[in-house]
Protein backbone atom coordinates (compact mmCIF):
# COMPACT_ATOMS: atom_id res chain seq x y z
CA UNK A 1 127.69 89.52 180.27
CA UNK A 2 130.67 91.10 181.30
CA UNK A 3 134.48 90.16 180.66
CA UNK A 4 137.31 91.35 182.82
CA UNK A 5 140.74 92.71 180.91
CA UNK A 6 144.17 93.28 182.49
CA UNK A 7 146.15 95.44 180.96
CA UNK A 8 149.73 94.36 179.95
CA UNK A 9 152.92 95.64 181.17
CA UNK A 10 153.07 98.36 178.03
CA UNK A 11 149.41 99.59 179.35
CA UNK A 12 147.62 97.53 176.38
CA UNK A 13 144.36 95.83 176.70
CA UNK A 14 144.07 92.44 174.45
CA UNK A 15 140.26 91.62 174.00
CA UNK A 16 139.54 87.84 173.50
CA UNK A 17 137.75 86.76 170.49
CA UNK A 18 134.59 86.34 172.05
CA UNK A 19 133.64 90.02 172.76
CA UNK A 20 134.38 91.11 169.07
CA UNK A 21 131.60 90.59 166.22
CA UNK A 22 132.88 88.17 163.61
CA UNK A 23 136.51 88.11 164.58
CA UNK A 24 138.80 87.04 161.82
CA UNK A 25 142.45 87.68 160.72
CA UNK A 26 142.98 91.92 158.74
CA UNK A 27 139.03 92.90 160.51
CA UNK A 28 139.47 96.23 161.22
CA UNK A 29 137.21 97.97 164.63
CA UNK A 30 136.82 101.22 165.72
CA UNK A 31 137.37 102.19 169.32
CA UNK A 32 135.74 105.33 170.94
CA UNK A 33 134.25 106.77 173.52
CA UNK A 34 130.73 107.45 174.41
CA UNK A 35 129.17 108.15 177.40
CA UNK A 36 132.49 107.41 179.67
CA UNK A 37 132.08 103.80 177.79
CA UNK A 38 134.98 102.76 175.45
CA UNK A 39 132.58 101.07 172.19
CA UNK A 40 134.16 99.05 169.83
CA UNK A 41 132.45 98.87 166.34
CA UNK A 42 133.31 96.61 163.59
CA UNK A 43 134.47 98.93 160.59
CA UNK A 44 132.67 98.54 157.31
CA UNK A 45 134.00 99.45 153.75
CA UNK A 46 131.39 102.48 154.12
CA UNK A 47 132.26 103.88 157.54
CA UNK A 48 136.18 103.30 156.75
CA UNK A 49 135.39 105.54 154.03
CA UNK A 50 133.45 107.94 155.24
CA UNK A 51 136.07 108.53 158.53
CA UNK A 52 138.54 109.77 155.93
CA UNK A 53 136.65 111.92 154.47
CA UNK A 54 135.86 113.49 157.96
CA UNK A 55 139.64 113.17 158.96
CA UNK A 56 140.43 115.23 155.68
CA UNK A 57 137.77 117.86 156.27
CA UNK A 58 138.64 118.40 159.98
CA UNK A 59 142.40 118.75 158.62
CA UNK A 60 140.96 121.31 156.19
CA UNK A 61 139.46 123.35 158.99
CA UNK A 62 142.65 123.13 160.71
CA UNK A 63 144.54 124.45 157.79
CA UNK A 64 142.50 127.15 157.22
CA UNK A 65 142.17 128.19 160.86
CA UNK A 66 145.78 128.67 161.18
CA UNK A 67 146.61 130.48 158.18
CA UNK A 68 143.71 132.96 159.51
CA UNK A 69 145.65 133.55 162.78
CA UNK A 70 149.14 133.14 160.72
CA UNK A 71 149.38 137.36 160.17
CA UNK A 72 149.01 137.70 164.26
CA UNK A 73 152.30 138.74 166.60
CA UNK A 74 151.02 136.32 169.20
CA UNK A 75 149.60 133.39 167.28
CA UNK A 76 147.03 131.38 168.71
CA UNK A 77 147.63 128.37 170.41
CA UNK A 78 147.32 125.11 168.89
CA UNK A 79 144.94 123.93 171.66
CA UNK A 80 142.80 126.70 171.39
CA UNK A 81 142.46 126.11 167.78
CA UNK A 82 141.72 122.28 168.00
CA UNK A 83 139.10 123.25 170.71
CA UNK A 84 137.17 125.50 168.25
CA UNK A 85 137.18 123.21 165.89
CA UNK A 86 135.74 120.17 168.39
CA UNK A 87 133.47 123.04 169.84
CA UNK A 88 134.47 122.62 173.54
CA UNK A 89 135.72 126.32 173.63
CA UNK A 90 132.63 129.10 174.98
């Protein structure tokens, strides 16, 4: 089954009750991408949890990266910095 959005004049996509598990007023989902497909996941207690933690950890990393580069003239680039820590850099 497939289900055709438009999006709205501010770029927005509203998805109609139907597609969503268990919609209901305050239910929080989780959009992302995966495989060039946008999946939207009902977010638990657990998982709401556990993407702070990995939000505070990755901030952590980022912290710590740029104090290491904070003694260099030329300072590294904030791009090149979130790229090392998502791993896309060679």
């Amino acid at each position: 089954m497939s289900t055709i959005l438009e999006a709205d004049e501010t770029g927005a996509l509203r998805l109609p009750p139907s597609v969503l598990p268990h919609p209901a007023p305050r239910r929080r989902y989780r959009v992302a991408m995966a495989s060039g497909q946008v999946v939207v996941d009902e977010m638990t207690h657990e998982s709401a949890v556990a993407e702070v933690a990995d939000r505070g950890a990755w901030l952590e990393e980022l912290r710590l990266r740029r104090e290491r580069n904070a003694s260099q003239t030329a300072g590294t680039p904030l791009q090149d910095i979130l790229d090392d820590i998502r791993g896309e850099r060679a």
